[in-house]
Protein backbone atom coordinates (compact mmCIF):
# COMPACT_ATOMS: atom_id res chain seq x y z
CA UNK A 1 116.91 100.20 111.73
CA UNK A 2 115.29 103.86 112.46
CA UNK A 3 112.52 104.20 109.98
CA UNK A 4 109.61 107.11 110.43
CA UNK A 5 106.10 106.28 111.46
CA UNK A 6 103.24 106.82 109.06
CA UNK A 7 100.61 108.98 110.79
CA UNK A 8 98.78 109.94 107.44
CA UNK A 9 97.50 108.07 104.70
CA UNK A 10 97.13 109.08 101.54
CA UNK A 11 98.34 107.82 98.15
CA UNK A 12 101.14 108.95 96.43
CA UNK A 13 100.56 110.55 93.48
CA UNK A 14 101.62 108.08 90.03
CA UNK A 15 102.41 110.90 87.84
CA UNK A 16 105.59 111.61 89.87
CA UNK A 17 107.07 108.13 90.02
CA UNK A 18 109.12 106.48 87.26
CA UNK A 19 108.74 103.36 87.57
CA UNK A 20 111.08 102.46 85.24
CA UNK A 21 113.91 103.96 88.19
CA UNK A 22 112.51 101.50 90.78
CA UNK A 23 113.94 98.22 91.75
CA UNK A 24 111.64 95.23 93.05
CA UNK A 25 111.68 96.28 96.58
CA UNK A 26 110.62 100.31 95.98
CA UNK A 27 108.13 98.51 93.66
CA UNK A 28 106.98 96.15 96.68
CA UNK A 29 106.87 98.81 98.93
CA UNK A 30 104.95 101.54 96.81
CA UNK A 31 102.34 98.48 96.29
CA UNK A 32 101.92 97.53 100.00
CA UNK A 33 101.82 101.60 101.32
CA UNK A 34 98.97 101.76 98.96
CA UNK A 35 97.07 98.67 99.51
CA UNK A 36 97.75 100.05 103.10
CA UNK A 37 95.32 103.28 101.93
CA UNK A 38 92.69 101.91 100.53
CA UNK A 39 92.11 99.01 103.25
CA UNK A 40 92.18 102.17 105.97
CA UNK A 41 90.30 105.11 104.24
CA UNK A 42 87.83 103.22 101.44
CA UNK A 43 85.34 102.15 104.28
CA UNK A 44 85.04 105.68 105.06
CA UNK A 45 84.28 107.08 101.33
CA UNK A 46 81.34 106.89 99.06
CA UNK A 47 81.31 104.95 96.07
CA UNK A 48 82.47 107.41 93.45
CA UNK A 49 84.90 108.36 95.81
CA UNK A 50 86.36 104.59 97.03
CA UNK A 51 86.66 104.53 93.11
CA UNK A 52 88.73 107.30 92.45
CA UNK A 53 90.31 105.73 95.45
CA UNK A 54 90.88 102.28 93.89
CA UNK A 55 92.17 104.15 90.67
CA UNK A 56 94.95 106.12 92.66
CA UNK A 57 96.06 103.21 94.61
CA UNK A 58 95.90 100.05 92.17
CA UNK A 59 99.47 98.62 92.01
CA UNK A 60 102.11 99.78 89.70
């Protein structure tokens, strides 16, 4: 299967997604890409930031 390679990270923002128009597997995968962020870019932030952080990525 071709697929593209993420070479950024950075979460997606929740005020465009309805959730309500994605099945269980969007849903997984939104959840993982995020959880993906925040394991790779909270070591590098302060805490007010890694917050904000947490906030943005927390699953839907």
């Amino acid at each position: 299967m071709l697929a593209f390679e993420t070479i950024t990270l950075a979460p997606i923002d929740r005020r465009l997604i309805d959730v309500a128009l994605l099945n269980p597997a969007e849903r997984a995968w939104m959840d993982s890409y995020h959880d993906r962020v925040y394991q790779s870019v909270s070591p590098h932030l302060d805490a007010a930031d890694q917050a904000w952080l947490a906030d943005a990525t927390a699953p839907l």
